[in-house]
PDB file of N, CA and C in Angstrom:
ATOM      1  N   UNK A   1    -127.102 -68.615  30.816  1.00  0.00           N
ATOM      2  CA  UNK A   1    -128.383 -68.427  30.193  1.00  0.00           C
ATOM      3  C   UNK A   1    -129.321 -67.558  31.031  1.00  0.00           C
ATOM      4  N   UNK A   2    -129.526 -67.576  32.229  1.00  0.00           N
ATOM      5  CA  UNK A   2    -130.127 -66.929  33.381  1.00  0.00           C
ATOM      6  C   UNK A   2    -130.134 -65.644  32.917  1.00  0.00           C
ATOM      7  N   UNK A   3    -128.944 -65.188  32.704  1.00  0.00           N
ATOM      8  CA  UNK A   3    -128.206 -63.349  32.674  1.00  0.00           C
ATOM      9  C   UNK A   3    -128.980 -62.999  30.956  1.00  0.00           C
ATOM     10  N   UNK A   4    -128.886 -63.447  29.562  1.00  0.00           N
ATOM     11  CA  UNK A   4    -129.657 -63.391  28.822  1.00  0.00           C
ATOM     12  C   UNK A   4    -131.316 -63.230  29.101  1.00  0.00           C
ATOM     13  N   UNK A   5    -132.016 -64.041  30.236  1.00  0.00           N
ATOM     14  CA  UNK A   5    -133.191 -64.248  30.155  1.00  0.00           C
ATOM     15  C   UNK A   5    -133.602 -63.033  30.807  1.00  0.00           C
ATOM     16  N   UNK A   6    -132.939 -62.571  32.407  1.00  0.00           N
ATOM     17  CA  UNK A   6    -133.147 -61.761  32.588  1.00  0.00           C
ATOM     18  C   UNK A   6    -132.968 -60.418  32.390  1.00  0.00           C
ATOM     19  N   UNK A   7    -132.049 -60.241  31.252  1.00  0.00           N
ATOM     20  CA  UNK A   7    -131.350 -59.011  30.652  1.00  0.00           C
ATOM     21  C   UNK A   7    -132.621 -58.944  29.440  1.00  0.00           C
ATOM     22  N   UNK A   8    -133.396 -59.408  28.928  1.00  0.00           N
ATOM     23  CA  UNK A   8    -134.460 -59.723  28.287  1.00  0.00           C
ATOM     24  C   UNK A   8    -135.856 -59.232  28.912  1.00  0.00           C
ATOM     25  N   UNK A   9    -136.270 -59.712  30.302  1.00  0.00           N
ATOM     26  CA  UNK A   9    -136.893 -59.467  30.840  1.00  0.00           C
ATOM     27  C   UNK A   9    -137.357 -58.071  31.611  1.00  0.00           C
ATOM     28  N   UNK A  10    -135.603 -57.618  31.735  1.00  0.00           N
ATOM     29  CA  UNK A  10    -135.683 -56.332  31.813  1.00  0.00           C
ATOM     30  C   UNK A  10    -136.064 -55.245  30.488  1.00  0.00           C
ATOM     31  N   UNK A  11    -135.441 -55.794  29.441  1.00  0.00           N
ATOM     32  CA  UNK A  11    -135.829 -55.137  28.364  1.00  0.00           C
ATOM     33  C   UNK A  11    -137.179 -54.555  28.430  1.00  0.00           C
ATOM     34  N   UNK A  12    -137.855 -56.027  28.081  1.00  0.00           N
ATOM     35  CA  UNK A  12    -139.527 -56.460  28.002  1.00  0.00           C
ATOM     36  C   UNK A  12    -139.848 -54.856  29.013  1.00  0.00           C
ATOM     37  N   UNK A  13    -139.502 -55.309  30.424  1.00  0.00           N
ATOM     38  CA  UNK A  13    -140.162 -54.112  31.328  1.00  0.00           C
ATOM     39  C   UNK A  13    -140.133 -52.706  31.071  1.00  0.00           C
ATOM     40  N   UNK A  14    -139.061 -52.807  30.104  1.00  0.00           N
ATOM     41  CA  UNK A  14    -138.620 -50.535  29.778  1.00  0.00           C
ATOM     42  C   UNK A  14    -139.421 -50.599  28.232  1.00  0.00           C
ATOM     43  N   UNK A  15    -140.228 -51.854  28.141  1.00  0.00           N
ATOM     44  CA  UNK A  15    -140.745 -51.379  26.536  1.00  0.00           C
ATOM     45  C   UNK A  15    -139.714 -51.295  25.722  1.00  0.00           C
ATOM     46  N   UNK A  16    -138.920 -52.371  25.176  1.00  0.00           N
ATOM     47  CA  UNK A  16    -137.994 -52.616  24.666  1.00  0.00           C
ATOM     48  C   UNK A  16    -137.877 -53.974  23.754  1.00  0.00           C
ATOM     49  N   UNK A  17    -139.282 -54.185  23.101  1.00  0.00           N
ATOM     50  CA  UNK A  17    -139.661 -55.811  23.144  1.00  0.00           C
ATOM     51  C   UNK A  17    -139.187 -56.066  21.911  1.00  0.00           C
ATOM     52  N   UNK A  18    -138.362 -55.605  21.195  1.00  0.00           N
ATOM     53  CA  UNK A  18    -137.656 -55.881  19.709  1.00  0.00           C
ATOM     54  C   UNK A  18    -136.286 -56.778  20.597  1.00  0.00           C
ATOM     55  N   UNK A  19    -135.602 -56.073  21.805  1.00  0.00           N
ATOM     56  CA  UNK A  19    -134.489 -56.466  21.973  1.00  0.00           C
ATOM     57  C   UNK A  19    -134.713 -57.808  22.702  1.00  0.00           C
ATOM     58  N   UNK A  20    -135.931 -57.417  23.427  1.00  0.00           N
ATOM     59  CA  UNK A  20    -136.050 -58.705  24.517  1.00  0.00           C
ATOM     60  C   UNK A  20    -136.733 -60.182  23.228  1.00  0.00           C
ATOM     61  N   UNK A  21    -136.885 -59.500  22.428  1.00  0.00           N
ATOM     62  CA  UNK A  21    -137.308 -60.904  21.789  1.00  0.00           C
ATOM     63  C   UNK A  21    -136.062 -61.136  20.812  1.00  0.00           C
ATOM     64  N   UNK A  22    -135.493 -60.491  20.811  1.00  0.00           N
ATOM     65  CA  UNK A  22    -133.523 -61.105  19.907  1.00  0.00           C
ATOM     66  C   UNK A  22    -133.050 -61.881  21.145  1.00  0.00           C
ATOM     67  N   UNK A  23    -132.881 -61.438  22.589  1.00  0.00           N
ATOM     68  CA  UNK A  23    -132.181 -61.741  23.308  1.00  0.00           C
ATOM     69  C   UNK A  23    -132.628 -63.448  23.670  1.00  0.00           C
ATOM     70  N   UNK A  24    -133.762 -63.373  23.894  1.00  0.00           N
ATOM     71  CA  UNK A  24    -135.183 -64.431  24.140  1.00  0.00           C
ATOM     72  C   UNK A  24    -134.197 -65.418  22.992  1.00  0.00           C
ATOM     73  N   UNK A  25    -134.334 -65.062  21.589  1.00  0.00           N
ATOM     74  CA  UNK A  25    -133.923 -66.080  20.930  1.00  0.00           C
ATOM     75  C   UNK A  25    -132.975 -66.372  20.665  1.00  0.00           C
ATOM     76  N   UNK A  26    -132.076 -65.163  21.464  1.00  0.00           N
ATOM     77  CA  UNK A  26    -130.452 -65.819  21.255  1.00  0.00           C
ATOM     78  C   UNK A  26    -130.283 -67.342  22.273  1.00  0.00           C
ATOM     79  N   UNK A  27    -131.061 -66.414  23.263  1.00  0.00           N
ATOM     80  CA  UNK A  27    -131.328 -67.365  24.445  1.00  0.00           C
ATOM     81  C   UNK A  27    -131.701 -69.002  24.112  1.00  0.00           C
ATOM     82  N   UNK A  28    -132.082 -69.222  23.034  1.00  0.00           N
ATOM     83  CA  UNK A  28    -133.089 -70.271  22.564  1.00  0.00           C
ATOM     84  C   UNK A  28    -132.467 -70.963  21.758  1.00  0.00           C
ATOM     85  N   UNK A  29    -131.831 -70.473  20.974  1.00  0.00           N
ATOM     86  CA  UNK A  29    -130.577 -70.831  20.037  1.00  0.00           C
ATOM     87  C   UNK A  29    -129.467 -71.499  21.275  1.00  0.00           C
ATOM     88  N   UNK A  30    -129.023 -70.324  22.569  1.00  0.00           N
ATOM     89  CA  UNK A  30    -127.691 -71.051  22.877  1.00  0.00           C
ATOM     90  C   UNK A  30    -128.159 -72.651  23.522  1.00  0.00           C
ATOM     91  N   UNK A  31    -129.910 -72.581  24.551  1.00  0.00           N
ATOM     92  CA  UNK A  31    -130.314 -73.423  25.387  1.00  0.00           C
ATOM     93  C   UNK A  31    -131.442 -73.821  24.717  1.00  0.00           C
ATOM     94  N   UNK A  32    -131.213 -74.946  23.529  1.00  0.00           N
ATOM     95  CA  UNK A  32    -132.454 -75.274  22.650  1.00  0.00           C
ATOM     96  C   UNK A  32    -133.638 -76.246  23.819  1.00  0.00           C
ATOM     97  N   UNK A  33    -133.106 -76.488  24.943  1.00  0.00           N
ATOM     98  CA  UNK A  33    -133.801 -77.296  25.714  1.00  0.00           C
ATOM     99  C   UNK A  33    -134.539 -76.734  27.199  1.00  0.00           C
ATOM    100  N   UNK A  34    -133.911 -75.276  27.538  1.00  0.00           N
ATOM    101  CA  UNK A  34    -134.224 -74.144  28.410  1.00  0.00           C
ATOM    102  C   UNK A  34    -135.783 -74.305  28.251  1.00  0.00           C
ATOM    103  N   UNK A  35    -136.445 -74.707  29.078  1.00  0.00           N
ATOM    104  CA  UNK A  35    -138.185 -74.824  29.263  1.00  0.00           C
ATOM    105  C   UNK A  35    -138.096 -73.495  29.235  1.00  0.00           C
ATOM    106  N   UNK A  36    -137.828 -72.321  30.413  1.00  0.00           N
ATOM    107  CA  UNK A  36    -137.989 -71.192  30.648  1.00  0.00           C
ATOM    108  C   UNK A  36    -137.650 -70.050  29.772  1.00  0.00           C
ATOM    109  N   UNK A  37    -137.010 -70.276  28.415  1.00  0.00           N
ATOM    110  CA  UNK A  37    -136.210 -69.739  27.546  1.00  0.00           C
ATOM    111  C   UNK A  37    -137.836 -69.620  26.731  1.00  0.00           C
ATOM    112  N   UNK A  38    -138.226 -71.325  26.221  1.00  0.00           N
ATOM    113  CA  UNK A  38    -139.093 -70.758  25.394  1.00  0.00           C
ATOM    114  C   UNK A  38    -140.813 -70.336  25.856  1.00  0.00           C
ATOM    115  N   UNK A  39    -140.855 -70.530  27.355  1.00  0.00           N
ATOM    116  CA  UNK A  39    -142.147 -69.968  28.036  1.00  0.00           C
ATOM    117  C   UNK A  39    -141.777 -68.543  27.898  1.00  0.00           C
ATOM    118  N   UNK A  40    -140.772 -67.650  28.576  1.00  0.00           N
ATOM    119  CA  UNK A  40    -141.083 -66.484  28.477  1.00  0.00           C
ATOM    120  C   UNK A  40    -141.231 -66.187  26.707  1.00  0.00           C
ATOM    121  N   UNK A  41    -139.913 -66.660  25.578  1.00  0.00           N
ATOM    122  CA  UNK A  41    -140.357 -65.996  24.590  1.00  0.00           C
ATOM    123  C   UNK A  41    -141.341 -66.021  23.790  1.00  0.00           C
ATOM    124  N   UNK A  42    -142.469 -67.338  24.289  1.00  0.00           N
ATOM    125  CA  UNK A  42    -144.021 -67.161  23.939  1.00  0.00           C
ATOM    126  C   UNK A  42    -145.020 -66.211  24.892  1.00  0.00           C
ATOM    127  N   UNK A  43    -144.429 -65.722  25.669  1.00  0.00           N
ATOM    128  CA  UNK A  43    -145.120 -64.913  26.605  1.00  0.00           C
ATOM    129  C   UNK A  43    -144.891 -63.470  26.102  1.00  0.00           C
ATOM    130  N   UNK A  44    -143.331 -63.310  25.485  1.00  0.00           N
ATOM    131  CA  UNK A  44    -143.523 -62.348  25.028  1.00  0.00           C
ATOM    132  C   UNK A  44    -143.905 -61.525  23.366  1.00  0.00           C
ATOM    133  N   UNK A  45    -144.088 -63.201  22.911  1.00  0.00           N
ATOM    134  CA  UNK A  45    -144.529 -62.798  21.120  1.00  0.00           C
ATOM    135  C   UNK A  45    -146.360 -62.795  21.691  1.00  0.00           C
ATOM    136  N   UNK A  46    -146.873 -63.541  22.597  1.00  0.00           N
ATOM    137  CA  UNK A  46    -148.093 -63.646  22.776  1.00  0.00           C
ATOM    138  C   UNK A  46    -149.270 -63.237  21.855  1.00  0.00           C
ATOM    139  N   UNK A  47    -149.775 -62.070  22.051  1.00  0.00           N
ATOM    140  CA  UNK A  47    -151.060 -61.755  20.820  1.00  0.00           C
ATOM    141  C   UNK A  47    -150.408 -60.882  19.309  1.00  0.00           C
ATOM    142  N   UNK A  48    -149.249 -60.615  20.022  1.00  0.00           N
ATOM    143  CA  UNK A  48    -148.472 -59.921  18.423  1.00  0.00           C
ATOM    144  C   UNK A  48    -148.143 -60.884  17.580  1.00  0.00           C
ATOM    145  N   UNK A  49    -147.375 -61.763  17.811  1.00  0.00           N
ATOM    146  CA  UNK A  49    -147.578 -62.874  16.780  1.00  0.00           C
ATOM    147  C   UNK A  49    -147.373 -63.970  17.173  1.00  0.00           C
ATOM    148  N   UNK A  50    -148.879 -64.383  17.131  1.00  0.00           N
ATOM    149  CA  UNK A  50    -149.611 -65.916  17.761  1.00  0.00           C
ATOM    150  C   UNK A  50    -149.108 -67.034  17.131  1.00  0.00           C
ATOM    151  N   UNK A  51    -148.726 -67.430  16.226  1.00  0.00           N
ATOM    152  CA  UNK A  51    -148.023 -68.266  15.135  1.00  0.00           C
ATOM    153  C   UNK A  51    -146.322 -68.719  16.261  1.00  0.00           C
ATOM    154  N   UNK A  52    -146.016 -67.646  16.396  1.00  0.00           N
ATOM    155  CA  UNK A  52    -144.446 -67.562  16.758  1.00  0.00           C
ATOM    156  C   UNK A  52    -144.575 -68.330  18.073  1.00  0.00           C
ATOM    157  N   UNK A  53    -145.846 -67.481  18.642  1.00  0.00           N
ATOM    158  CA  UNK A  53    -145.719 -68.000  20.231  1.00  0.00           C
ATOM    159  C   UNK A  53    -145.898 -68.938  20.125  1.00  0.00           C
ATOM    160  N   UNK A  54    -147.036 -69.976  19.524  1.00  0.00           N
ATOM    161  CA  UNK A  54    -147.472 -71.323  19.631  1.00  0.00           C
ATOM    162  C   UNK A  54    -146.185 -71.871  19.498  1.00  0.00           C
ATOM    163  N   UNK A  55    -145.539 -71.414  18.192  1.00  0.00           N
ATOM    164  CA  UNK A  55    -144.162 -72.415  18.100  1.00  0.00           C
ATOM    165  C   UNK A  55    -143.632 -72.636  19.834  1.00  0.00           C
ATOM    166  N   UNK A  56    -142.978 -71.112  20.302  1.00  0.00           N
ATOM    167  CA  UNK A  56    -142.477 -71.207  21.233  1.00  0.00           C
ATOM    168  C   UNK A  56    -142.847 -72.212  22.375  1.00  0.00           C
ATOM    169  N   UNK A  57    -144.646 -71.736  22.574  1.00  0.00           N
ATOM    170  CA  UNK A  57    -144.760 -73.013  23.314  1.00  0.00           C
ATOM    171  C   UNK A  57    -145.026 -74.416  23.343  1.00  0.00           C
ATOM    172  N   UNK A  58    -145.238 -74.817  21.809  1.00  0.00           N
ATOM    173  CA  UNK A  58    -145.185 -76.248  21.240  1.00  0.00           C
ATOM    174  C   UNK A  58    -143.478 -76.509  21.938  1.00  0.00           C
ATOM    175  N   UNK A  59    -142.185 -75.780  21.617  1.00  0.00           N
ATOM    176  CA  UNK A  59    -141.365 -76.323  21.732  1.00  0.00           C
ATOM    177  C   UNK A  59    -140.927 -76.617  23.752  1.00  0.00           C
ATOM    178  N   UNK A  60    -141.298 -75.515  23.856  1.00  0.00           N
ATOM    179  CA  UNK A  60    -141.319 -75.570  25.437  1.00  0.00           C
ATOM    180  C   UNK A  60    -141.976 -76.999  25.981  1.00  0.00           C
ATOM    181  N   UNK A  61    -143.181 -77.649  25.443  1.00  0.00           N
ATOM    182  CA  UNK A  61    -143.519 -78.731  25.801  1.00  0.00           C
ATOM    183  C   UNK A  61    -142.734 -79.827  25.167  1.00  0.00           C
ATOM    184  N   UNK A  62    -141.995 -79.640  24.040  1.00  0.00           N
ATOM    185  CA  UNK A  62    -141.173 -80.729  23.677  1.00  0.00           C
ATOM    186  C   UNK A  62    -140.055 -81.095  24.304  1.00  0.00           C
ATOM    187  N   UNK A  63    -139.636 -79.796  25.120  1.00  0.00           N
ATOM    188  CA  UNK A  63    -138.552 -80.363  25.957  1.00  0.00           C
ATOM    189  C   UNK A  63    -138.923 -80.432  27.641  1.00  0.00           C
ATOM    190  N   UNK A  64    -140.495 -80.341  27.986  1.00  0.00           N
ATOM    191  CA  UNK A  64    -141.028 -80.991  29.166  1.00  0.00           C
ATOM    192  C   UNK A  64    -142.493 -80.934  28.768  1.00  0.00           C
ATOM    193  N   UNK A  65    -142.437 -82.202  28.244  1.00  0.00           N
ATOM    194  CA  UNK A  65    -143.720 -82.901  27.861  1.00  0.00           C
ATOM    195  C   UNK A  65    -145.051 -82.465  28.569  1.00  0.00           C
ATOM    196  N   UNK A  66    -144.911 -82.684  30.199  1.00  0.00           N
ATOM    197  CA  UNK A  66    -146.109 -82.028  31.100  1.00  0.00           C
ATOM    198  C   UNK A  66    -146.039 -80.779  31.538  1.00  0.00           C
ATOM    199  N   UNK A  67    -145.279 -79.703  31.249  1.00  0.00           N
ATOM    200  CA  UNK A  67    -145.872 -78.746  31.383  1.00  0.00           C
ATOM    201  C   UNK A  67    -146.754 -78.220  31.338  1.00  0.00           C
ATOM    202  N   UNK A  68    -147.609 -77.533  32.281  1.00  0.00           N
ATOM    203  CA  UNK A  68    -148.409 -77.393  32.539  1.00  0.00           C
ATOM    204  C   UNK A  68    -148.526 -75.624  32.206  1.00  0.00           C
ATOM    205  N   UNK A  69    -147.827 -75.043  32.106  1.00  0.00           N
ATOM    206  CA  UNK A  69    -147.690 -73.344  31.682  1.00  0.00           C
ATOM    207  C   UNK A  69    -147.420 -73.369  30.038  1.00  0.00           C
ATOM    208  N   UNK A  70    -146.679 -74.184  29.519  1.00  0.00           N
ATOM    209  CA  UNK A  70    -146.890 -74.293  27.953  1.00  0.00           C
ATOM    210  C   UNK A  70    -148.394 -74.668  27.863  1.00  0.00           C
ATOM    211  N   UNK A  71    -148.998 -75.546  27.933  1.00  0.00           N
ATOM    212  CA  UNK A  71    -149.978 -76.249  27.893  1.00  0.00           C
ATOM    213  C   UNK A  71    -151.461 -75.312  27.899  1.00  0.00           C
ATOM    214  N   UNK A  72    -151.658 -74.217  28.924  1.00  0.00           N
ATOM    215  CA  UNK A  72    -152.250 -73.526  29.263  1.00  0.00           C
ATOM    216  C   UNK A  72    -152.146 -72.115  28.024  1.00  0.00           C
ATOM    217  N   UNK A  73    -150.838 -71.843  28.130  1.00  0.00           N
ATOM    218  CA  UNK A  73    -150.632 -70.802  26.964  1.00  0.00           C
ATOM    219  C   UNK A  73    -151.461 -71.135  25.650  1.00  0.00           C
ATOM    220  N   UNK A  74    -150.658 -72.329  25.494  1.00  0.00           N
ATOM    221  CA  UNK A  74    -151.623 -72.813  23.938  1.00  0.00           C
ATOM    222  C   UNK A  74    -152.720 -73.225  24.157  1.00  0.00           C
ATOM    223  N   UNK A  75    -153.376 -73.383  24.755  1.00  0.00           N
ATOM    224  CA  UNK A  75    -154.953 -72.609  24.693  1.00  0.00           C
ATOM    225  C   UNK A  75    -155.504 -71.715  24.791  1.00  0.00           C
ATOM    226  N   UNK A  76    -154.719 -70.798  25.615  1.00  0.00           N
ATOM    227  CA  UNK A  76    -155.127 -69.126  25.259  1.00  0.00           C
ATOM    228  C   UNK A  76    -154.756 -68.810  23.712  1.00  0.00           C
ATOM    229  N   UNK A  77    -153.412 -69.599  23.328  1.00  0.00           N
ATOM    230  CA  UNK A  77    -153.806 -68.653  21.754  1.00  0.00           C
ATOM    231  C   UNK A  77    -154.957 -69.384  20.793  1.00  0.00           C
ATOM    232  N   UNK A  78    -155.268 -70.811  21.492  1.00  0.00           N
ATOM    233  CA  UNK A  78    -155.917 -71.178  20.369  1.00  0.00           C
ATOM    234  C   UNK A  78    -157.489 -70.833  20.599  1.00  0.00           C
ATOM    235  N   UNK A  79    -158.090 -69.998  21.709  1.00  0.00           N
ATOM    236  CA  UNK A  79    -158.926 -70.191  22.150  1.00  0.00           C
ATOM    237  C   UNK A  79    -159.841 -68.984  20.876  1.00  0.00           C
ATOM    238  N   UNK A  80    -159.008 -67.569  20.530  1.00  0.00           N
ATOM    239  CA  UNK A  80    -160.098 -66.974  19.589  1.00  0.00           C
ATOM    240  C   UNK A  80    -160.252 -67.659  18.301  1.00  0.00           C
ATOM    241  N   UNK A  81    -159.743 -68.533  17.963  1.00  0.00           N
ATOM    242  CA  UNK A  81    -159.805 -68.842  16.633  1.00  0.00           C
ATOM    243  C   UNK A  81    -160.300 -70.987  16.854  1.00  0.00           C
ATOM    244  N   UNK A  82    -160.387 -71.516  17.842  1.00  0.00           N
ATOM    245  CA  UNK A  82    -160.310 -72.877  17.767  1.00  0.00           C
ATOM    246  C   UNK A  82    -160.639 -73.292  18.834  1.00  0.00           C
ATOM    247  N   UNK A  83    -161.708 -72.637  19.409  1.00  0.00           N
ATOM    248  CA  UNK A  83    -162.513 -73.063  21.182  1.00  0.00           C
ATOM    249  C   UNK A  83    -162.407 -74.522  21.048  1.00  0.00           C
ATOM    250  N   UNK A  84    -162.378 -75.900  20.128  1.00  0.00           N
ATOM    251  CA  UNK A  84    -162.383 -77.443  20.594  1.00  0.00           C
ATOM    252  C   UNK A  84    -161.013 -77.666  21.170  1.00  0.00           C
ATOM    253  N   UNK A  85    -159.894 -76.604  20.438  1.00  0.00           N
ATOM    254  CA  UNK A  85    -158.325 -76.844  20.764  1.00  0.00           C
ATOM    255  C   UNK A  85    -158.420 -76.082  21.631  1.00  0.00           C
ATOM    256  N   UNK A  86    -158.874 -75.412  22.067  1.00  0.00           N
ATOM    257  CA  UNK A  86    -158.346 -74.826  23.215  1.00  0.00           C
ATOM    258  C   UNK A  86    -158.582 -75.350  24.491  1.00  0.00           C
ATOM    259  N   UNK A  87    -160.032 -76.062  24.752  1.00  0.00           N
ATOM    260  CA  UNK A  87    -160.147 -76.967  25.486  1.00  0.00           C
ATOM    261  C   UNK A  87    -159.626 -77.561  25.665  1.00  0.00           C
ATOM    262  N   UNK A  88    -158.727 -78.683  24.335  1.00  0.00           N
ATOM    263  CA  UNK A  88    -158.247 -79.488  24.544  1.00  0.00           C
ATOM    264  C   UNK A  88    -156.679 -79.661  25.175  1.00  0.00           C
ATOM    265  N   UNK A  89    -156.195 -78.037  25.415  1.00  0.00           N
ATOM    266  CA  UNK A  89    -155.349 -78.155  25.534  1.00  0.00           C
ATOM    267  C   UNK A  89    -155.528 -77.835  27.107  1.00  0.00           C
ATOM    268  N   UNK A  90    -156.633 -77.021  27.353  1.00  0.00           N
ATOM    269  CA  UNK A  90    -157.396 -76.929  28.788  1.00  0.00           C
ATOM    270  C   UNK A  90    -157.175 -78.254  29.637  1.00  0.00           C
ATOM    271  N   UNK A  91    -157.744 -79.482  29.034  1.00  0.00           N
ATOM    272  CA  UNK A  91    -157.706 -80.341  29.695  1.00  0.00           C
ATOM    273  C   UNK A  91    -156.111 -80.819  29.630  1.00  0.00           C
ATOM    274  N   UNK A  92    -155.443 -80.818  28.911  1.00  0.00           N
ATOM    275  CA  UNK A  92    -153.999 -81.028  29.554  1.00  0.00           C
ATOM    276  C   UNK A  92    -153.475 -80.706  30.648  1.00  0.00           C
ATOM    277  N   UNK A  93    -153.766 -79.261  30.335  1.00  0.00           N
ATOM    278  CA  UNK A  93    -152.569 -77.792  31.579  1.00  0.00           C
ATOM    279  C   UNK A  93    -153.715 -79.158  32.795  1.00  0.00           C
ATOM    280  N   UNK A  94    -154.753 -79.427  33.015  1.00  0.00           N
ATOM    281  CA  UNK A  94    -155.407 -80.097  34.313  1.00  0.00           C
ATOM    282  C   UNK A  94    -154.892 -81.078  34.071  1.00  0.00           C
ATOM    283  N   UNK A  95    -154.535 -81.517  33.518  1.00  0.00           N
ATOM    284  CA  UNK A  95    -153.713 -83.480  33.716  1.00  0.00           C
ATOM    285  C   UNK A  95    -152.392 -83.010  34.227  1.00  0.00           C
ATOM    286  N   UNK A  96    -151.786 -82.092  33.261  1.00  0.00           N
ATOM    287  CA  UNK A  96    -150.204 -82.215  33.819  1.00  0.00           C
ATOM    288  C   UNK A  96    -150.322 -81.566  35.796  1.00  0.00           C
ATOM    289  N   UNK A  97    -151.023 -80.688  35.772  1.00  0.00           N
ATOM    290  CA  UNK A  97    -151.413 -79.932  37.085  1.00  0.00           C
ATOM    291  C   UNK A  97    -151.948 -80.832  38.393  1.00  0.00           C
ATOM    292  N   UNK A  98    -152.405 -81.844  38.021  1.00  0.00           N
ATOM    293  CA  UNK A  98    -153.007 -83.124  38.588  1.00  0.00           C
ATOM    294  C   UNK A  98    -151.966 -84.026  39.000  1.00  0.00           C
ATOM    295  N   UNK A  99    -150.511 -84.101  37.521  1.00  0.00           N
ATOM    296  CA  UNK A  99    -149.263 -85.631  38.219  1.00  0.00           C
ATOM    297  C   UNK A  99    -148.684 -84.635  38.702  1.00  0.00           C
ATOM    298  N   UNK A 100    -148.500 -83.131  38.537  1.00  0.00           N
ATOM    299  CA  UNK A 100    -146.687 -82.504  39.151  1.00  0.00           C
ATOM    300  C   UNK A 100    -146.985 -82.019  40.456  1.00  0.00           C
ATOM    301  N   UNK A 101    -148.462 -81.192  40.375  1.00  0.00           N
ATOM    302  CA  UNK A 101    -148.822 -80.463  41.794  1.00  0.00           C
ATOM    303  C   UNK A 101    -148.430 -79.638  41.937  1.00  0.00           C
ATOM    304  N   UNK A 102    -147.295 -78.930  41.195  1.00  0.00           N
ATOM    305  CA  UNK A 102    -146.529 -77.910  41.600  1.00  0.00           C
ATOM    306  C   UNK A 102    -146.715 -76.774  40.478  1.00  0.00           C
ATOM    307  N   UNK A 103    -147.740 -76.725  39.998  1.00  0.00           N
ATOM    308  CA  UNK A 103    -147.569 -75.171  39.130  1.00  0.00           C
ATOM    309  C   UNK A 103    -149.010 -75.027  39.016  1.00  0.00           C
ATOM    310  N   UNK A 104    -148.840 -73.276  39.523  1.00  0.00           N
ATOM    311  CA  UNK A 104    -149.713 -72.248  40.044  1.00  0.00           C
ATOM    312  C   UNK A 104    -149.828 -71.545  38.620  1.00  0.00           C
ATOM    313  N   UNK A 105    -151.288 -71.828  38.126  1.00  0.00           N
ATOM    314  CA  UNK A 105    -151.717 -71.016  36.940  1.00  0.00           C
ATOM    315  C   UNK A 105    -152.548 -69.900  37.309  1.00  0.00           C
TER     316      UNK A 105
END
């Protein structure tokens, strides 16, 4: 899965973001539980299509509940359209950031 993500990532970097987001979801399809599978491919649907990403990172938190980088994302998308959700998801990314200690936003 690694070699997909980063064969993706490279894509993403040459401006190639049709392939890196097939690869992203082949990626997602093979590792339905890959946290990192569906953070980058909400990172890379991000403001192009906000709908997709949320999915991505709704699911990213379903398969690690406290994440704290899903958590944060979905309040950036919800923040132009739903400033109470976005807070609210504000105050999560700080709860989960508070039990793990370990992730640098």
């Amino acid at each position: 899965m690694p070699a997909l993500v980063n064969l993706a990532l490279l894509q993403n970097s040459l401006g190639a973001n049709i392939e890196a987001e097939r690869l992203l979801r082949q990626a997602a399809t093979a590792a339905p539980s890959n946290v990192a599978v569906h953070l980058n491919l909400g990172m890379l649907l991000g403001e192009q299509k906000p709908t997709e990403a949320r999915a991505a990172f709704l699911e990213a938190l379903r398969c690690d509940p406290s994440n704290a980088a899903a958590a944060f994302n979905l309040g950036v998308i919800a923040a132009p359209t739903n400033l109470a959700q976005a807070m609210e998801w504000t105050r999560h990314t700080l709860v989960f950031r508070s039990v793990c200690g370990c992730c640098r936003l």
